[in-house]
C-alpha atoms as a PDB file:
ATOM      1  CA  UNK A   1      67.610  85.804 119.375  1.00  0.00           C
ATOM      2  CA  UNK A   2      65.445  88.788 119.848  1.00  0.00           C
ATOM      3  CA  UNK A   3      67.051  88.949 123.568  1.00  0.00           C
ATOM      4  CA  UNK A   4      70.374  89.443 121.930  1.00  0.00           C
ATOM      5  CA  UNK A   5      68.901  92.041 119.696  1.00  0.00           C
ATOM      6  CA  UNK A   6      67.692  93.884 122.141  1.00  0.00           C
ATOM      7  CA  UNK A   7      70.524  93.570 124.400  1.00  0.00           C
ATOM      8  CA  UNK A   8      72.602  94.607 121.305  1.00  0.00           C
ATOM      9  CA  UNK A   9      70.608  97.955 120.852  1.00  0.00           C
ATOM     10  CA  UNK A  10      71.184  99.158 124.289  1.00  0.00           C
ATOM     11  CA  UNK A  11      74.837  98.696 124.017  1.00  0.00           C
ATOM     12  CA  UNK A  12      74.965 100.173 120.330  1.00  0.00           C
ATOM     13  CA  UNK A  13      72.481 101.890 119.144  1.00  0.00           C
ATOM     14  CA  UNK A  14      72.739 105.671 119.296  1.00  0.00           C
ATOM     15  CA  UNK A  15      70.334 107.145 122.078  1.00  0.00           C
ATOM     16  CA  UNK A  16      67.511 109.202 121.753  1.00  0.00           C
ATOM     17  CA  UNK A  17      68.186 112.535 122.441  1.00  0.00           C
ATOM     18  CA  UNK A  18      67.112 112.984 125.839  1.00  0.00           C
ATOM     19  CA  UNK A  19      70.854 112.581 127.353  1.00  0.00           C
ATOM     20  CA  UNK A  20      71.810 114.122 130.922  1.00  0.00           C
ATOM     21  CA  UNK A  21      74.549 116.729 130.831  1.00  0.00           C
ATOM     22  CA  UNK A  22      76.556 114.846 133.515  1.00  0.00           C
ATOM     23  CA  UNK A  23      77.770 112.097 132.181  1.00  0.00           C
ATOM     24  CA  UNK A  24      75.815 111.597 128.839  1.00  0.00           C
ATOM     25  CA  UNK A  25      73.703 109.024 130.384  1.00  0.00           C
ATOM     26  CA  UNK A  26      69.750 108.935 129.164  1.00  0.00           C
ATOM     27  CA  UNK A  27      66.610 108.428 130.976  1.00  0.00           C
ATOM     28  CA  UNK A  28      65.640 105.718 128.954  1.00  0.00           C
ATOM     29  CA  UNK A  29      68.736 103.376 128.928  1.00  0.00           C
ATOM     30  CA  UNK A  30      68.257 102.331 132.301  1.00  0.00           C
ATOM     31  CA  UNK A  31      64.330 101.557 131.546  1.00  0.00           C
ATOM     32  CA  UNK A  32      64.418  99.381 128.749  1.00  0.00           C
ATOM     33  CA  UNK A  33      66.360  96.521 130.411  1.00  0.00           C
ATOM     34  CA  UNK A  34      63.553  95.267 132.567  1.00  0.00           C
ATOM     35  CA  UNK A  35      61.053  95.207 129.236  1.00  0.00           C
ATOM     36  CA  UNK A  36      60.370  91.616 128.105  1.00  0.00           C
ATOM     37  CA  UNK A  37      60.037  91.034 124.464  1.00  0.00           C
ATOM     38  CA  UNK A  38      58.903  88.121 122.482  1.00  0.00           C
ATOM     39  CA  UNK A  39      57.334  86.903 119.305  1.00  0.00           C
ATOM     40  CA  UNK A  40      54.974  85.296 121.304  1.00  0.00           C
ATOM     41  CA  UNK A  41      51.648  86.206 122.298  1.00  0.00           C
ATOM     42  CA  UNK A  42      52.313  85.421 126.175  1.00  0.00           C
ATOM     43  CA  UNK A  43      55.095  85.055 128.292  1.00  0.00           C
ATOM     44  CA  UNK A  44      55.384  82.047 130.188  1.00  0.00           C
ATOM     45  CA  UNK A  45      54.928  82.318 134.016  1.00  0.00           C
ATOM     46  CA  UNK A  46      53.390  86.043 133.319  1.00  0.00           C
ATOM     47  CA  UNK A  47      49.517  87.673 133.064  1.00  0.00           C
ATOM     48  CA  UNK A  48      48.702  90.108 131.292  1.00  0.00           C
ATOM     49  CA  UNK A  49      47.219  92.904 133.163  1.00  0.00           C
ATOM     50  CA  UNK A  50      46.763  95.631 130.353  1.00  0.00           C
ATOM     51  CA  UNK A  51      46.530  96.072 126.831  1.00  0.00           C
ATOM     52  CA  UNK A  52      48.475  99.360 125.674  1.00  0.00           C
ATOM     53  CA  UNK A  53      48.206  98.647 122.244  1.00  0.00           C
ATOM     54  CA  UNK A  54      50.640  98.595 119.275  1.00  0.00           C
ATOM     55  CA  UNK A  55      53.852 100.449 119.607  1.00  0.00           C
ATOM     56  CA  UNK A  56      56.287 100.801 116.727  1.00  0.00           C
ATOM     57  CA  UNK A  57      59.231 102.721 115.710  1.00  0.00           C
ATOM     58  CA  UNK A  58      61.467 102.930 112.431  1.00  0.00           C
ATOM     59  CA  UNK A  59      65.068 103.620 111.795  1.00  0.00           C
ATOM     60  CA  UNK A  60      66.644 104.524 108.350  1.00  0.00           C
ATOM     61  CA  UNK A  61      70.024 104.848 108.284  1.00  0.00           C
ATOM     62  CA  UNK A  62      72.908 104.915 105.260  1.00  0.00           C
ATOM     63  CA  UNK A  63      76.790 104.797 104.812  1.00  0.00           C
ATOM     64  CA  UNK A  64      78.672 106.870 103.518  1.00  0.00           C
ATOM     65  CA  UNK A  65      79.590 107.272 100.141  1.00  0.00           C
ATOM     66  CA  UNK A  66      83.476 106.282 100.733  1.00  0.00           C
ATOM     67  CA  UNK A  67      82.046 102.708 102.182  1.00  0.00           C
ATOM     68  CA  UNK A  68      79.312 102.390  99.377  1.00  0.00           C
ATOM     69  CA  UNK A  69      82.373 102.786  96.977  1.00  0.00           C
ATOM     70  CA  UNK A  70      84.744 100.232  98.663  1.00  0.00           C
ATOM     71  CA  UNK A  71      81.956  97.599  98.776  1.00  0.00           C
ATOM     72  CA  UNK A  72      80.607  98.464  94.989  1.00  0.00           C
ATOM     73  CA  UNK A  73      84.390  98.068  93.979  1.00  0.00           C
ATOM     74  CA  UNK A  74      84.215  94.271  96.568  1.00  0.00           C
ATOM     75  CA  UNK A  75      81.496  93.331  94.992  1.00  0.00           C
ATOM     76  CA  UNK A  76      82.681  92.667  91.444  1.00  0.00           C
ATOM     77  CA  UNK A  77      84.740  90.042  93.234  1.00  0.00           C
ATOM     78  CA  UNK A  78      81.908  88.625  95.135  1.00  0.00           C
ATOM     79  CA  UNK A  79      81.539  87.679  98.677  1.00  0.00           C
ATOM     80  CA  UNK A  80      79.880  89.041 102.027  1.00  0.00           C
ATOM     81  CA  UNK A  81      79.574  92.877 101.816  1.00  0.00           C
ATOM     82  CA  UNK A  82      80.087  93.536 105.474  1.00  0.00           C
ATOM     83  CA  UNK A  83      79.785  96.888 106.115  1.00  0.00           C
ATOM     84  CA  UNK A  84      76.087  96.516 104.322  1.00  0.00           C
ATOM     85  CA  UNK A  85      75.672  93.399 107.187  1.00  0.00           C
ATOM     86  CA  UNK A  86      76.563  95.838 109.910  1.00  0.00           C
ATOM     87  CA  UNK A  87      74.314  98.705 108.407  1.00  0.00           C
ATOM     88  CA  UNK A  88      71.309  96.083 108.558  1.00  0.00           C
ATOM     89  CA  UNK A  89      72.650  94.871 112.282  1.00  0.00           C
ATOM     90  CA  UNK A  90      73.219  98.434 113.585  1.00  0.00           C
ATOM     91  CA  UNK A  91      69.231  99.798 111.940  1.00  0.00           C
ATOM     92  CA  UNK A  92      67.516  96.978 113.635  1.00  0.00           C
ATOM     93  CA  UNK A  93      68.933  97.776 117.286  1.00  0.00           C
ATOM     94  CA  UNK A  94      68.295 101.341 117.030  1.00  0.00           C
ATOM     95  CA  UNK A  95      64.549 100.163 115.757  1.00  0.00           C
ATOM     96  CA  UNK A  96      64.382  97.961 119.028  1.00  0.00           C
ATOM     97  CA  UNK A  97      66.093 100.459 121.165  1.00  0.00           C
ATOM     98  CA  UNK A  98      63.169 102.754 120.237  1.00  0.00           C
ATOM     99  CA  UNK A  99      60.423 100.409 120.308  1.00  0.00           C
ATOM    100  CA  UNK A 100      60.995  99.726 123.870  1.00  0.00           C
ATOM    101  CA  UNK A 101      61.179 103.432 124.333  1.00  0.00           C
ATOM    102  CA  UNK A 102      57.662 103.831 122.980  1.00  0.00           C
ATOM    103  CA  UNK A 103      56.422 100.885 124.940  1.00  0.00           C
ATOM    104  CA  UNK A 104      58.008 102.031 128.003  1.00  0.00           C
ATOM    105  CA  UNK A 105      56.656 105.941 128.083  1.00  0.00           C
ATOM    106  CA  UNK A 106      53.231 103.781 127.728  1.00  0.00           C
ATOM    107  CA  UNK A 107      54.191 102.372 130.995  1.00  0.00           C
ATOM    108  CA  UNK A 108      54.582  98.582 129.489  1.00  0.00           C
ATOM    109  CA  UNK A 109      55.986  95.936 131.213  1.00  0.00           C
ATOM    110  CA  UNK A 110      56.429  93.974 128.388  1.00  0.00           C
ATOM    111  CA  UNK A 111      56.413  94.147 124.349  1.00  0.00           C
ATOM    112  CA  UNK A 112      54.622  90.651 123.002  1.00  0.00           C
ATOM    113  CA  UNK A 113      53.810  89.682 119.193  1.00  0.00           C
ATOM    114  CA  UNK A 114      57.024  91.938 117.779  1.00  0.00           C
ATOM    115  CA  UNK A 115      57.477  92.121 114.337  1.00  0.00           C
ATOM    116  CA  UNK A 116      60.412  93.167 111.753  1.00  0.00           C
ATOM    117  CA  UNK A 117      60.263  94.513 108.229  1.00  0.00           C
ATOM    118  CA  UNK A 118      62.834  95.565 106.801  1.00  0.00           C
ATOM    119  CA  UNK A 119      63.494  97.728 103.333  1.00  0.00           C
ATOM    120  CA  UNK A 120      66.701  98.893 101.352  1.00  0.00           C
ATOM    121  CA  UNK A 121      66.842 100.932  98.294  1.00  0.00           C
ATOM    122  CA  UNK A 122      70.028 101.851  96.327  1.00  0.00           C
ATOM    123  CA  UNK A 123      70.716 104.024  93.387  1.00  0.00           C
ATOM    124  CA  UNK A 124      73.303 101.899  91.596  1.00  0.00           C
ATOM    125  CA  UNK A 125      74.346 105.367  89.352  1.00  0.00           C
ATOM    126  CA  UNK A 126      74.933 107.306  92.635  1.00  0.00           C
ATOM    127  CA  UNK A 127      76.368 105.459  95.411  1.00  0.00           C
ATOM    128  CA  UNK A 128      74.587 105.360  98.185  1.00  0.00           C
ATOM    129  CA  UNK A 129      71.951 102.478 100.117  1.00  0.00           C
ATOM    130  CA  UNK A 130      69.888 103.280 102.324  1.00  0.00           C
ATOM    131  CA  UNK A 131      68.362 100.755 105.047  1.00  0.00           C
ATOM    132  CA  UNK A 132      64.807 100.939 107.205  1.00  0.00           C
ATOM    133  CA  UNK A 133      63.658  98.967 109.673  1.00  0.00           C
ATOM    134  CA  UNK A 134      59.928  98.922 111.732  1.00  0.00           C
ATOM    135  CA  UNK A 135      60.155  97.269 114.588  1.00  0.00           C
ATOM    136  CA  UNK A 136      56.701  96.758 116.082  1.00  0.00           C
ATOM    137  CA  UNK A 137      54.209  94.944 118.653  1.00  0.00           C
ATOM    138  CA  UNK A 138      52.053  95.279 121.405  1.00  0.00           C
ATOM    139  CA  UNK A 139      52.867  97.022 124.609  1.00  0.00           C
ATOM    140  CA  UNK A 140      51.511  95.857 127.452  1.00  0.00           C
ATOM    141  CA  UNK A 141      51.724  95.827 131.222  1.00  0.00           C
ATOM    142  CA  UNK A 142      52.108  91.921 133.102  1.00  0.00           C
ATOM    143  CA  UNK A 143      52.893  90.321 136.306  1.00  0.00           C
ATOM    144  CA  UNK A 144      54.445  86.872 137.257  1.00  0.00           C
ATOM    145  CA  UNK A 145      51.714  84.214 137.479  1.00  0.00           C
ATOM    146  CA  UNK A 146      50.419  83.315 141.344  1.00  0.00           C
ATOM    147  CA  UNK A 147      52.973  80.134 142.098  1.00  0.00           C
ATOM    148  CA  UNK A 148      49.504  77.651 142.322  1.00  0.00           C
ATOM    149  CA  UNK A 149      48.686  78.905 138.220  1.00  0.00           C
ATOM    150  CA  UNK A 150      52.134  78.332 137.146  1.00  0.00           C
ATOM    151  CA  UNK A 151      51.759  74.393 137.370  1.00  0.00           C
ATOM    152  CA  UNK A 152      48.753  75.000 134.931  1.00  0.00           C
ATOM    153  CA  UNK A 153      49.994  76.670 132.263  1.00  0.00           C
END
Protein backbone atom coordinates (compact mmCIF):
# COMPACT_ATOMS: atom_id res chain seq x y z
CA UNK A 1 0.00 0.00 0.00
CA UNK A 2 2.46 2.55 1.12
CA UNK A 3 4.60 1.43 -2.14
CA UNK A 4 1.71 2.58 -4.22
CA UNK A 5 1.55 5.76 -2.27
CA UNK A 6 4.70 6.57 -2.77
CA UNK A 7 4.89 5.57 -6.26
CA UNK A 8 1.68 7.70 -6.63
CA UNK A 9 3.44 10.93 -5.25
CA UNK A 10 6.23 10.85 -7.67
CA UNK A 11 3.94 10.63 -10.56
CA UNK A 12 1.43 13.33 -9.05
CA UNK A 13 2.35 15.27 -6.62
CA UNK A 14 3.54 18.76 -7.53
CA UNK A 15 7.47 19.07 -7.12
CA UNK A 16 9.35 21.02 -4.90
CA UNK A 17 10.60 23.91 -6.35
CA UNK A 18 13.98 23.09 -7.23
CA UNK A 19 13.07 22.30 -11.10
CA UNK A 20 15.87 22.50 -13.96
CA UNK A 21 15.18 25.06 -16.66
CA UNK A 22 15.64 22.41 -19.41
CA UNK A 23 13.07 20.35 -19.32
CA UNK A 24 11.31 21.01 -15.90
CA UNK A 25 12.83 17.99 -14.47
CA UNK A 26 13.93 18.21 -10.48
CA UNK A 27 16.85 16.99 -8.65
CA UNK A 28 14.91 15.15 -6.37
CA UNK A 29 12.51 13.07 -8.60
CA UNK A 30 15.09 10.88 -9.73
CA UNK A 31 16.32 10.30 -5.89
CA UNK A 32 13.38 9.26 -4.20
CA UNK A 33 12.76 6.06 -6.23
CA UNK A 34 15.54 4.03 -4.73
CA UNK A 35 14.21 5.08 -0.92
CA UNK A 36 12.54 2.10 0.81
CA UNK A 37 9.67 2.84 3.02
CA UNK A 38 7.78 0.78 5.45
CA UNK A 39 5.72 0.72 8.58
CA UNK A 40 8.03 -1.57 9.84
CA UNK A 41 10.85 -1.18 12.01
CA UNK A 42 13.31 -3.27 9.62
CA UNK A 43 13.39 -4.27 6.26
CA UNK A 44 13.78 -7.74 5.54
CA UNK A 45 17.12 -8.86 3.96
CA UNK A 46 18.57 -5.18 5.01
CA UNK A 47 20.93 -3.70 8.17
CA UNK A 48 20.73 -0.82 9.36
CA UNK A 49 23.88 1.08 9.22
CA UNK A 50 22.77 4.61 10.58
CA UNK A 51 20.26 6.27 12.48
CA UNK A 52 19.36 9.81 10.88
CA UNK A 53 16.58 10.35 12.95
CA UNK A 54 12.94 11.44 12.39
CA UNK A 55 12.09 13.16 9.19
CA UNK A 56 8.65 14.59 8.52
CA UNK A 57 6.90 16.84 6.22
CA UNK A 58 3.21 18.27 5.94
CA UNK A 59 1.02 19.25 3.09
CA UNK A 60 -2.24 21.37 3.34
CA UNK A 61 -3.97 21.81 0.45
CA UNK A 62 -7.85 23.04 -0.48
CA UNK A 63 -10.29 23.21 -3.53
CA UNK A 64 -11.64 25.67 -4.81
CA UNK A 65 -14.66 27.27 -3.96
CA UNK A 66 -16.56 26.26 -7.40
CA UNK A 67 -15.80 22.36 -6.33
CA UNK A 68 -16.67 22.97 -2.55
CA UNK A 69 -20.05 24.29 -4.00
CA UNK A 70 -20.78 21.38 -6.45
CA UNK A 71 -20.06 18.79 -3.72
CA UNK A 72 -22.05 20.90 -0.80
CA UNK A 73 -24.97 21.01 -3.44
CA UNK A 74 -24.04 16.54 -3.98
CA UNK A 75 -24.15 16.13 -0.73
CA UNK A 76 -27.78 16.81 0.16
CA UNK A 77 -28.29 13.79 -2.07
CA UNK A 78 -25.75 11.70 -0.39
CA UNK A 79 -23.06 9.54 -1.71
CA UNK A 80 -19.12 9.58 -2.21
CA UNK A 81 -17.90 13.23 -2.46
CA UNK A 82 -15.08 12.56 -4.84
CA UNK A 83 -13.35 15.45 -5.45
CA UNK A 84 -12.93 15.62 -1.35
CA UNK A 85 -11.45 11.68 -1.94
CA UNK A 86 -9.00 13.02 -4.46
CA UNK A 87 -8.08 16.16 -2.26
CA UNK A 88 -7.21 13.56 0.64
CA UNK A 89 -5.37 11.15 -2.17
CA UNK A 90 -3.51 14.04 -3.89
CA UNK A 91 -2.27 15.77 0.10
CA UNK A 92 -0.93 12.47 1.16
CA UNK A 93 1.46 11.97 -2.01
CA UNK A 94 2.72 15.37 -1.91
CA UNK A 95 3.32 14.60 2.10
CA UNK A 96 5.29 11.38 0.95
CA UNK A 97 6.86 13.01 -1.98
CA UNK A 98 8.40 15.39 0.60
CA UNK A 99 9.16 13.08 3.27
CA UNK A 100 11.45 11.20 1.10
CA UNK A 101 12.90 14.50 0.11
CA UNK A 102 13.81 15.24 3.71
CA UNK A 103 15.08 11.76 4.26
CA UNK A 104 17.02 11.79 1.18
CA UNK A 105 19.03 15.37 1.66
CA UNK A 106 19.88 13.37 5.09
CA UNK A 107 21.50 10.92 2.86
CA UNK A 108 18.90 7.93 3.90
CA UNK A 109 18.68 4.89 2.27
CA UNK A 110 15.60 4.07 3.63
CA UNK A 111 12.48 5.67 5.65
CA UNK A 112 11.25 2.82 8.42
CA UNK A 113 8.37 3.24 11.18
CA UNK A 114 6.28 5.96 8.80
CA UNK A 115 3.38 7.36 10.12
CA UNK A 116 0.13 9.35 8.76
CA UNK A 117 -2.14 11.85 10.44
CA UNK A 118 -4.29 13.43 8.81
CA UNK A 119 -6.68 16.70 9.64
CA UNK A 120 -9.57 18.59 7.73
CA UNK A 121 -11.40 21.59 8.82
CA UNK A 122 -14.34 23.25 6.95
CA UNK A 123 -16.33 26.34 7.50
CA UNK A 124 -19.78 25.08 6.55
CA UNK A 125 -21.00 29.15 6.23
CA UNK A 126 -18.11 29.81 3.77
CA UNK A 127 -17.26 27.15 1.45
CA UNK A 128 -14.17 26.02 1.58
CA UNK A 129 -12.17 22.55 3.31
CA UNK A 130 -9.09 22.45 3.82
CA UNK A 131 -6.94 19.08 4.16
CA UNK A 132 -3.31 18.37 6.06
CA UNK A 133 -1.38 15.61 6.11
CA UNK A 134 2.20 14.72 8.25
CA UNK A 135 3.80 12.17 6.88
CA UNK A 136 6.64 11.05 9.15
CA UNK A 137 9.40 8.36 10.26
CA UNK A 138 12.82 7.63 10.65
CA UNK A 139 15.46 8.15 8.07
CA UNK A 140 18.05 6.01 7.97
CA UNK A 141 20.90 4.65 5.90
CA UNK A 142 20.94 0.34 5.26
CA UNK A 143 22.54 -2.26 3.24
CA UNK A 144 21.38 -5.77 2.00
CA UNK A 145 22.15 -8.42 4.64
CA UNK A 146 25.59 -10.68 3.94
CA UNK A 147 23.83 -13.83 1.90
CA UNK A 148 25.05 -16.34 5.14
CA UNK A 149 22.64 -13.74 7.69
CA UNK A 150 19.80 -13.79 5.40
CA UNK A 151 18.92 -17.56 6.24
CA UNK A 152 18.78 -16.22 9.92
CA UNK A 153 16.55 -13.68 9.94
Amino acid sequence: MLARVARRAQRSAPRCAFSSAAGGTTIDEDRTDSLYFTTRDHIKGREVLEEFGMVSAVAVRSKSVISDMYVALAGLVGGEASSYTSLMNETMAEAVHRVQYAARAQGATALINVRFDSNTTMNRLVFGMHCSVICYGTAVKCRPLPPAMKNTL
